[in-house]
C-alpha atoms as a PDB file:
ATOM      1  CA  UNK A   1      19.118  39.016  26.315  1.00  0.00           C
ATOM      2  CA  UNK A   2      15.787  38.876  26.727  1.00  0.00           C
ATOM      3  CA  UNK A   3      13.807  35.705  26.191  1.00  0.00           C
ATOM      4  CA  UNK A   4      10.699  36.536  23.487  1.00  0.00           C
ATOM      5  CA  UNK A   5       7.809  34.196  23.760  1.00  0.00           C
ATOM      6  CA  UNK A   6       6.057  36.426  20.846  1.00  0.00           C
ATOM      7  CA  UNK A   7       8.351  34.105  18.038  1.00  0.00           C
ATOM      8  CA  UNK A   8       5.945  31.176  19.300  1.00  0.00           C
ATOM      9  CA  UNK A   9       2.971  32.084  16.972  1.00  0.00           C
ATOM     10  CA  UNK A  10       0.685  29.654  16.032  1.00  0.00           C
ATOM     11  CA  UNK A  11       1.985  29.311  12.434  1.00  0.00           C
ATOM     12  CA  UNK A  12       5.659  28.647  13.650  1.00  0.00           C
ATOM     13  CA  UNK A  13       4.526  26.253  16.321  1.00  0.00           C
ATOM     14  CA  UNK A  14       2.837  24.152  13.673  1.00  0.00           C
ATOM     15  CA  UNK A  15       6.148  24.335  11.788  1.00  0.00           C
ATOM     16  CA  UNK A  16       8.114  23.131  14.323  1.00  0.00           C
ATOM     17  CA  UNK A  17       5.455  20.375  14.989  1.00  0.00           C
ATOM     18  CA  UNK A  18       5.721  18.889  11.779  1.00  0.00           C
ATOM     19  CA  UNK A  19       9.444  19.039  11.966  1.00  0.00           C
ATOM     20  CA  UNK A  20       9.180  16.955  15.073  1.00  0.00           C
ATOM     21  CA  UNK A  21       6.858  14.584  13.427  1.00  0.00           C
ATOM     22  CA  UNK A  22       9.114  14.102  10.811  1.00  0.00           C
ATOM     23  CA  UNK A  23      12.156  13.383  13.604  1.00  0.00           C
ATOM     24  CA  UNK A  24       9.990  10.707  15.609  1.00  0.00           C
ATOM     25  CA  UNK A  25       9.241   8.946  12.162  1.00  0.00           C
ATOM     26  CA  UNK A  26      13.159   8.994  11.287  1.00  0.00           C
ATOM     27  CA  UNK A  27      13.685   7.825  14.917  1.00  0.00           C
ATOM     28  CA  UNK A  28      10.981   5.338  15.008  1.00  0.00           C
ATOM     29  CA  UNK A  29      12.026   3.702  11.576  1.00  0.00           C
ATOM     30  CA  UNK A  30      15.606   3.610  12.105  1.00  0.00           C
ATOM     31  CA  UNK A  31      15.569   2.129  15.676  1.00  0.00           C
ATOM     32  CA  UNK A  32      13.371  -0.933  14.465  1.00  0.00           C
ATOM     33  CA  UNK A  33      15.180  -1.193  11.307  1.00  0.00           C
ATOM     34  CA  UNK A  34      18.512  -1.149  12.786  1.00  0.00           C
ATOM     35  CA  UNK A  35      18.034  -3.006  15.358  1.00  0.00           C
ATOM     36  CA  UNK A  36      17.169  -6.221  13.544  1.00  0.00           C
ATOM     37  CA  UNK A  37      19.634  -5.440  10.564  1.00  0.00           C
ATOM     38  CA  UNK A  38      22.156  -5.509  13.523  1.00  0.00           C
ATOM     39  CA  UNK A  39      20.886  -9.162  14.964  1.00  0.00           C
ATOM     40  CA  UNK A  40      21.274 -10.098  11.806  1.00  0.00           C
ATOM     41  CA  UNK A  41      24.726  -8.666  11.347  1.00  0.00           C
ATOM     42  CA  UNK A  42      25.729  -9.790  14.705  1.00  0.00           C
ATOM     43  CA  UNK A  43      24.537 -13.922  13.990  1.00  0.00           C
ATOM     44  CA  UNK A  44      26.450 -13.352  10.663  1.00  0.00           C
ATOM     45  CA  UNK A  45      30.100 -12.230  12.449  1.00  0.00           C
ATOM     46  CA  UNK A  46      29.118 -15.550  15.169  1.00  0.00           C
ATOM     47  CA  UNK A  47      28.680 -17.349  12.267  1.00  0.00           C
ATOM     48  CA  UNK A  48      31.507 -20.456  11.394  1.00  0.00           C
ATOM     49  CA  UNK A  49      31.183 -20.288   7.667  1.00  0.00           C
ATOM     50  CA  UNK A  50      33.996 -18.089   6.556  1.00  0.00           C
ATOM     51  CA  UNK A  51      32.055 -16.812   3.481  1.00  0.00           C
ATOM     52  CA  UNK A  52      29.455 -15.391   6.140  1.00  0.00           C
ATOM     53  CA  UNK A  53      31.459 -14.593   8.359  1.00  0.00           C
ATOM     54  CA  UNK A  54      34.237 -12.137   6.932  1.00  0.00           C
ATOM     55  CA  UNK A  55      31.773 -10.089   4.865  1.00  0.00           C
ATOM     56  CA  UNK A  56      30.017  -9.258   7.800  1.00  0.00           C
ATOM     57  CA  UNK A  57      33.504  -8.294   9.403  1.00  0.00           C
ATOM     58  CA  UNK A  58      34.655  -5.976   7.013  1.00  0.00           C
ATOM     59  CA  UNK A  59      30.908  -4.404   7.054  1.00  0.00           C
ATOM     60  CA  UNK A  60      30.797  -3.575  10.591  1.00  0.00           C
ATOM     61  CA  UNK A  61      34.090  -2.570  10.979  1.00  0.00           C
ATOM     62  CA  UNK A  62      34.051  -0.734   7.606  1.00  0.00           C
ATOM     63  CA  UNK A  63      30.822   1.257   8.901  1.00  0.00           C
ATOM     64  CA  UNK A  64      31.988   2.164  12.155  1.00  0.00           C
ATOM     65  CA  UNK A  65      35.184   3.398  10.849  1.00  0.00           C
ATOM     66  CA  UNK A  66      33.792   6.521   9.310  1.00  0.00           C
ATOM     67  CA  UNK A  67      31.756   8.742  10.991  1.00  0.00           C
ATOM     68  CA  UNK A  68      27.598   8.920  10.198  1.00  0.00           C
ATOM     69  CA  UNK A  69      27.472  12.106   8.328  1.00  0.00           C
ATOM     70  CA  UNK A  70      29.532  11.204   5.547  1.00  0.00           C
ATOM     71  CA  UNK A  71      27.129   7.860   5.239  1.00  0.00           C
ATOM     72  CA  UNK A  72      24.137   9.905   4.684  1.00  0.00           C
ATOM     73  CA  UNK A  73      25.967  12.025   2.489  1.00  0.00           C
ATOM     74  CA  UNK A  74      27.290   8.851   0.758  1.00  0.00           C
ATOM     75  CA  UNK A  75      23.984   7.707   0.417  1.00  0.00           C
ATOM     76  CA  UNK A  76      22.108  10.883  -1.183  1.00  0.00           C
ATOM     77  CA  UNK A  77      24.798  11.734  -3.294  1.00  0.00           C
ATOM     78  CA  UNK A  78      26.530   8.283  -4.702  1.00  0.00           C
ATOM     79  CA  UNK A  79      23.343   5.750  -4.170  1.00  0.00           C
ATOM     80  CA  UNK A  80      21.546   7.440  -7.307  1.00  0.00           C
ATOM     81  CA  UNK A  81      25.166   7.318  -9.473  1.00  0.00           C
ATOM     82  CA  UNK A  82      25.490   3.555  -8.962  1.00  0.00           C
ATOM     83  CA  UNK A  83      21.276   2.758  -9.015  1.00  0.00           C
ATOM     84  CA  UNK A  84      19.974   4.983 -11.723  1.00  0.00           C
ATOM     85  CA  UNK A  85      17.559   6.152  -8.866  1.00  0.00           C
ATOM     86  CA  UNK A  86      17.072   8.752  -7.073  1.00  0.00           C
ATOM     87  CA  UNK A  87      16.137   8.821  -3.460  1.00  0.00           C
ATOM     88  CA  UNK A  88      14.273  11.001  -1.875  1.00  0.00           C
ATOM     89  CA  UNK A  89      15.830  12.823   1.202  1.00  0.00           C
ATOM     90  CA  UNK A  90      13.860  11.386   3.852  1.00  0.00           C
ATOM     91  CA  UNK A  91      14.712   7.897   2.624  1.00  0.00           C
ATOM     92  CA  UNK A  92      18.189   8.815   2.213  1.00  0.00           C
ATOM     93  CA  UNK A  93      18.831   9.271   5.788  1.00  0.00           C
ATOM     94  CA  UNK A  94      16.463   6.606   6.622  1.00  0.00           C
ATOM     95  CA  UNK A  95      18.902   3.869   4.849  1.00  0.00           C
ATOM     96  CA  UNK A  96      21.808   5.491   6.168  1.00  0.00           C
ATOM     97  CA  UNK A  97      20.649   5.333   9.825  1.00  0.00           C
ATOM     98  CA  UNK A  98      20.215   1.773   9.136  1.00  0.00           C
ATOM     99  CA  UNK A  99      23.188   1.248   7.718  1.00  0.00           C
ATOM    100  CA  UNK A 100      25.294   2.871  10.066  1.00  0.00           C
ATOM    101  CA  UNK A 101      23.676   1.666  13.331  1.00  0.00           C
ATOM    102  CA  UNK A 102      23.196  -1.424  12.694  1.00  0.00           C
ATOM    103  CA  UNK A 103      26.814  -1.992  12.741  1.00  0.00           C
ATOM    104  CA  UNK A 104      27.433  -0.324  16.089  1.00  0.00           C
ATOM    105  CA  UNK A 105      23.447  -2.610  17.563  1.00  0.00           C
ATOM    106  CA  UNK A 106      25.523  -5.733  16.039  1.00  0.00           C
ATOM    107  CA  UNK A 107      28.644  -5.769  18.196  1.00  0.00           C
ATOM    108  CA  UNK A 108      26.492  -4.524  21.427  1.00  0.00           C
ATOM    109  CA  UNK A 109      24.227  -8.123  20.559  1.00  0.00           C
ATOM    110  CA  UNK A 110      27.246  -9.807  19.614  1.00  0.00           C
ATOM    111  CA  UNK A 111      28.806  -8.542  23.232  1.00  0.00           C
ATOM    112  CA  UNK A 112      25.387  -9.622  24.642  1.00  0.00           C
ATOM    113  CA  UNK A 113      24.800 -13.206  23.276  1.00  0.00           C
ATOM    114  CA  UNK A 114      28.734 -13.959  24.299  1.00  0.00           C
ATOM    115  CA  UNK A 115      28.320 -12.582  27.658  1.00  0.00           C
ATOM    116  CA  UNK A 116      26.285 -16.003  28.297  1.00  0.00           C
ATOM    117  CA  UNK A 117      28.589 -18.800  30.212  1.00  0.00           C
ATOM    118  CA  UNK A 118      29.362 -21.513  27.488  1.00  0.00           C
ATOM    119  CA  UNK A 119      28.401 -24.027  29.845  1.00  0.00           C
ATOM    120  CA  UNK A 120      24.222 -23.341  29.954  1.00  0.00           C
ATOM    121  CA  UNK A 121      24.661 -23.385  26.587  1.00  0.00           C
ATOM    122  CA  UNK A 122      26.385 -26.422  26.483  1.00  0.00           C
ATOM    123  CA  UNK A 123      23.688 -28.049  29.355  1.00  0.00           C
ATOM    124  CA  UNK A 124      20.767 -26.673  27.257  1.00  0.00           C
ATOM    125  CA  UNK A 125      21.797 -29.055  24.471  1.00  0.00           C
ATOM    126  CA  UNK A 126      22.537 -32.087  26.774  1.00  0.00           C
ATOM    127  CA  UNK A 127      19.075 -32.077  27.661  1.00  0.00           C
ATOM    128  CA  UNK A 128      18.043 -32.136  23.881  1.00  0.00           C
ATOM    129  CA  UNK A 129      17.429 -28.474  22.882  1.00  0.00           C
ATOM    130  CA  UNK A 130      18.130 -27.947  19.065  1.00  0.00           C
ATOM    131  CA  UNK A 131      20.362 -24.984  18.073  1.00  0.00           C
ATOM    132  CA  UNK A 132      17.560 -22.734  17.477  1.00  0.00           C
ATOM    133  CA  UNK A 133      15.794 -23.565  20.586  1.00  0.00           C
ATOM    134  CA  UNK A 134      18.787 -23.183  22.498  1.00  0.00           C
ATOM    135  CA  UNK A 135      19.010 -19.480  20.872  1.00  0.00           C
ATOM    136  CA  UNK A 136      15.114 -18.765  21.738  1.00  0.00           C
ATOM    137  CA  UNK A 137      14.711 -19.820  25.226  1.00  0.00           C
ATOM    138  CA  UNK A 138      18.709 -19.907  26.988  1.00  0.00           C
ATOM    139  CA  UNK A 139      20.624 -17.070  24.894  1.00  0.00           C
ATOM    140  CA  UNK A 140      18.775 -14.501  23.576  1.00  0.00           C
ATOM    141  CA  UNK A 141      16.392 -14.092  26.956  1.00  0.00           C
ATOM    142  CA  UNK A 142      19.491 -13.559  29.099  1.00  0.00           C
ATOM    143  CA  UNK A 143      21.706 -11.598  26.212  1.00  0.00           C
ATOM    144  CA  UNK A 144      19.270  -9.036  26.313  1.00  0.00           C
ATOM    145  CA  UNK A 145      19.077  -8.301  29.728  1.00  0.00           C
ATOM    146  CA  UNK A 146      22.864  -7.944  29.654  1.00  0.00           C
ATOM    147  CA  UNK A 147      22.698  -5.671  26.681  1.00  0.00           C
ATOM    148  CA  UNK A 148      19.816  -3.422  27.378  1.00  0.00           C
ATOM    149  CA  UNK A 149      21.700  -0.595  28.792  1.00  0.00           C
ATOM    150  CA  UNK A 150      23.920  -0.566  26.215  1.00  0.00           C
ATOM    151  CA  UNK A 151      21.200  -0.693  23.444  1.00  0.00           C
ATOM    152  CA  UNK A 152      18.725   1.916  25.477  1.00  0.00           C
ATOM    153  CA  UNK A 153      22.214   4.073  25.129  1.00  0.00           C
ATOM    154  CA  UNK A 154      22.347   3.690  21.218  1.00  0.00           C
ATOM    155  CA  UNK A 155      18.999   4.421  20.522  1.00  0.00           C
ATOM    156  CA  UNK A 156      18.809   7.540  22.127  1.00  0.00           C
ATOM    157  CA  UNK A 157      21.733   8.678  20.416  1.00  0.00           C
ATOM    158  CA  UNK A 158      20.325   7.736  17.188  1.00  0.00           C
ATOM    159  CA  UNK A 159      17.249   9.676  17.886  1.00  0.00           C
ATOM    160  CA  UNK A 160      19.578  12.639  19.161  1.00  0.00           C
ATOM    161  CA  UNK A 161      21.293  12.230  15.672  1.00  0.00           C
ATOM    162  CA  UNK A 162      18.640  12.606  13.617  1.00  0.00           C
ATOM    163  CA  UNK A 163      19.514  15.917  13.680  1.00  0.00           C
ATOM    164  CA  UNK A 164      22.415  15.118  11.061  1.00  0.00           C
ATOM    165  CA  UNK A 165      19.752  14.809   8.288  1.00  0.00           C
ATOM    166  CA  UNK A 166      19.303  18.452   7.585  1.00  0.00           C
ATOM    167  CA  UNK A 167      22.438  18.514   5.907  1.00  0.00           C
ATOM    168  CA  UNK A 168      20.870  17.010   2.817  1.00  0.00           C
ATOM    169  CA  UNK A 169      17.419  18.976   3.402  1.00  0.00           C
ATOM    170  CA  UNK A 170      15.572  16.614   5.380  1.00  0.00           C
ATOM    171  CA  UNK A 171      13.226  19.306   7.385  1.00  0.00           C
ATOM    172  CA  UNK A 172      13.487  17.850  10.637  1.00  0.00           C
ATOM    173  CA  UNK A 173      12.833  19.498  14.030  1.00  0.00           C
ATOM    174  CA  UNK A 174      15.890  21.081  14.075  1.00  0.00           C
ATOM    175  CA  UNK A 175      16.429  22.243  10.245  1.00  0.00           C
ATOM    176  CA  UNK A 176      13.048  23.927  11.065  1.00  0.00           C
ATOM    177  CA  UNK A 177      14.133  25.947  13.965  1.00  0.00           C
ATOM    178  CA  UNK A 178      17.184  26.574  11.527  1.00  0.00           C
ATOM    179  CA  UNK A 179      14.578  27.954   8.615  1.00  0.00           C
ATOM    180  CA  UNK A 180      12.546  30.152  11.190  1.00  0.00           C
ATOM    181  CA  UNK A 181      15.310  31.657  13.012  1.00  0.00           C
ATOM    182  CA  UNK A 182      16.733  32.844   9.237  1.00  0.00           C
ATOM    183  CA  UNK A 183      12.953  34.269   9.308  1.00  0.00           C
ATOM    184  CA  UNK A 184      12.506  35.327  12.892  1.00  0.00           C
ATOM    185  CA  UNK A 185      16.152  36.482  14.048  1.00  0.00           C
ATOM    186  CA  UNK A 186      15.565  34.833  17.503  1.00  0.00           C
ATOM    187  CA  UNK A 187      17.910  31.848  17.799  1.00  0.00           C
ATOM    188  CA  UNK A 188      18.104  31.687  21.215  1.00  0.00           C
ATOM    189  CA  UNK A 189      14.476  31.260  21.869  1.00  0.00           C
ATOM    190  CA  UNK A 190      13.989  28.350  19.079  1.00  0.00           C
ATOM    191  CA  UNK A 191      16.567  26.379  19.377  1.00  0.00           C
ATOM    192  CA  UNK A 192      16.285  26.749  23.575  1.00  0.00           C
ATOM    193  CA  UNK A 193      12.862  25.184  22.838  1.00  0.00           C
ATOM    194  CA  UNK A 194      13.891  22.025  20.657  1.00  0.00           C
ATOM    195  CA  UNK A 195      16.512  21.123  22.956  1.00  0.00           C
ATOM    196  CA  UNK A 196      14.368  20.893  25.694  1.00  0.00           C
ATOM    197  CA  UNK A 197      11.985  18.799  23.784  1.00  0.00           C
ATOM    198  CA  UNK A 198      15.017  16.727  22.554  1.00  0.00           C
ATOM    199  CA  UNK A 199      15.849  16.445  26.489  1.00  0.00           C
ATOM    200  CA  UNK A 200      12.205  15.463  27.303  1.00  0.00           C
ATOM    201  CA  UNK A 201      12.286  12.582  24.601  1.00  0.00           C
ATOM    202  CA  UNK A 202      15.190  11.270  25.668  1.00  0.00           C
ATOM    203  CA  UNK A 203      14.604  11.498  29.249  1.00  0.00           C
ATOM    204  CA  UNK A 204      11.271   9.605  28.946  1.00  0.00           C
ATOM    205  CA  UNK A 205      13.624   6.570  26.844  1.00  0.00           C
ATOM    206  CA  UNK A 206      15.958   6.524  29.494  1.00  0.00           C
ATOM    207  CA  UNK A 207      12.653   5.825  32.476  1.00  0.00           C
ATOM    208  CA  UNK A 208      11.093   3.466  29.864  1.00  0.00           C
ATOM    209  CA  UNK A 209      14.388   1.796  29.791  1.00  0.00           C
ATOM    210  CA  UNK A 210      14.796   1.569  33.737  1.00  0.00           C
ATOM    211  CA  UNK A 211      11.314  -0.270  33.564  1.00  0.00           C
ATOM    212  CA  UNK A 212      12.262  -2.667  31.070  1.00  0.00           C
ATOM    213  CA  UNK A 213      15.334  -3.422  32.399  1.00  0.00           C
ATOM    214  CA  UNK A 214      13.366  -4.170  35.818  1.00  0.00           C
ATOM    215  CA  UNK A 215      10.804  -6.373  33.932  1.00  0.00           C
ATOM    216  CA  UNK A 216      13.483  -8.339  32.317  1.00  0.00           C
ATOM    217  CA  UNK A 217      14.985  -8.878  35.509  1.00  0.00           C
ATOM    218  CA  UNK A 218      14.629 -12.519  36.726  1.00  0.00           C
ATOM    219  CA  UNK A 219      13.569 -11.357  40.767  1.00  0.00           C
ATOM    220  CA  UNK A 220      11.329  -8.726  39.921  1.00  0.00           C
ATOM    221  CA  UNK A 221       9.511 -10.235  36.796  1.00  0.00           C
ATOM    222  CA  UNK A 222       7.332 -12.274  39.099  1.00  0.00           C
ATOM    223  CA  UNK A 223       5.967  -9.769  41.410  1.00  0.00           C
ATOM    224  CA  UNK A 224       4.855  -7.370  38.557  1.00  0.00           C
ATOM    225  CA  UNK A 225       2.713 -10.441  37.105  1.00  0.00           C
ATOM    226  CA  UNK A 226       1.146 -10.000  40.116  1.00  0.00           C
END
């Protein structure tokens, strides 16, 4: 098979360009949004009041019993049914990123925040630290060093899975290799080209993550002030 560089014109370059702008905006948006839905999720299931606590149980083990493409579907198709209105694609899979993330984000936090030992939690408020403070400067600091890896893992998966939206037309970078292959008849050179820009992205996550995780680190923080 020969590999046909002439199916990069101009025109279907700037295609594919705007179907990656649209993925980094569905990426961008549903990592931040997720992410502190699923803090929020994951205080709720710590929380001791039962009428907190249980709704937030059966919502993140609802969500991550079913798998993310029927959520966006769920969300395009039955949102407008219940609402009266109508969502527009993009939004569609927006909310059900969200939605379905931040259930999976909330146990990784939850994970993180218990990995702390009970007992610095327990010194923190000897010396006086209110609940809150206790949370800002003795939990959360060392919870997210312990969870980085695993939330650096989720995010580029949800950026990977972004992909999923074209099934309710969302023209992402991948439905528009889809639509110009249809046109062009070379599949092999389009989508050969998106996944090694999907492989880029997610390579350059994966380094910025290995230099977070070495800021956060407690012996290295200090000699990168520096």
């Amino acid at each position: 098979m020969n590999f046909d560089l002439a199916v990069f014109t101009p025109g279907n370059l700037h295609f594919l360009f705007d179907g990656l702008v649209i993925t980094l905006r569905l990426a961008v948006l549903g990592i931040f949004c997720s992410f502190w839905l699923g803090i929020a999720a994951a205080f709720a299931r710590l929380s001791k009041h039962p009428w907190i606590h249980y709704p937030a149980v059966v919502y993140i083990e609802t969500i991550r019993g079913v798998p993310l493409i029927m959520v966006i579907l769920w969300f395009y198709f039955f949102t407008p049914v219940f609402t009266g209105i109508p969502l527009e694609n993009f939004t569609s899979a927006l909310v059900a990123f969200m939605i379905f993330y931040s259930a999976y984000l909330a146990e990784d936090v939850r994970a993180g925040i218990q990995s702390v030992p009970v007992g610095q939690i327990q010194a923190a408020r000897s010396t006086g630290l209110s609940t809150f403070q206790t949370m800002r400067y003795i939990v959360l600091p060392q919870a997210f060093r312990n969870m980085a890896p695993a939330l650096v893992t989720r995010f580029i998966i949800l950026f990977k899975d972004t992909s999923l939206a074209y099934v309710i037309g969302v023209r992402e970078l991948t439905h528009s290799a889809y639509i110009i292959s249809q046109r062009e008849f070379r599949p092999f050179e389009l989508y050969t080209l998106i996944a090694l820009v999907y492989w880029v992205c997610t390579f350059s996550m994966s380094q910025l993550a290995k230099y977070l995780e070495g800021w956060l680190a407690p012996d290295r923080r200090p000699a990168m002030r520096s």
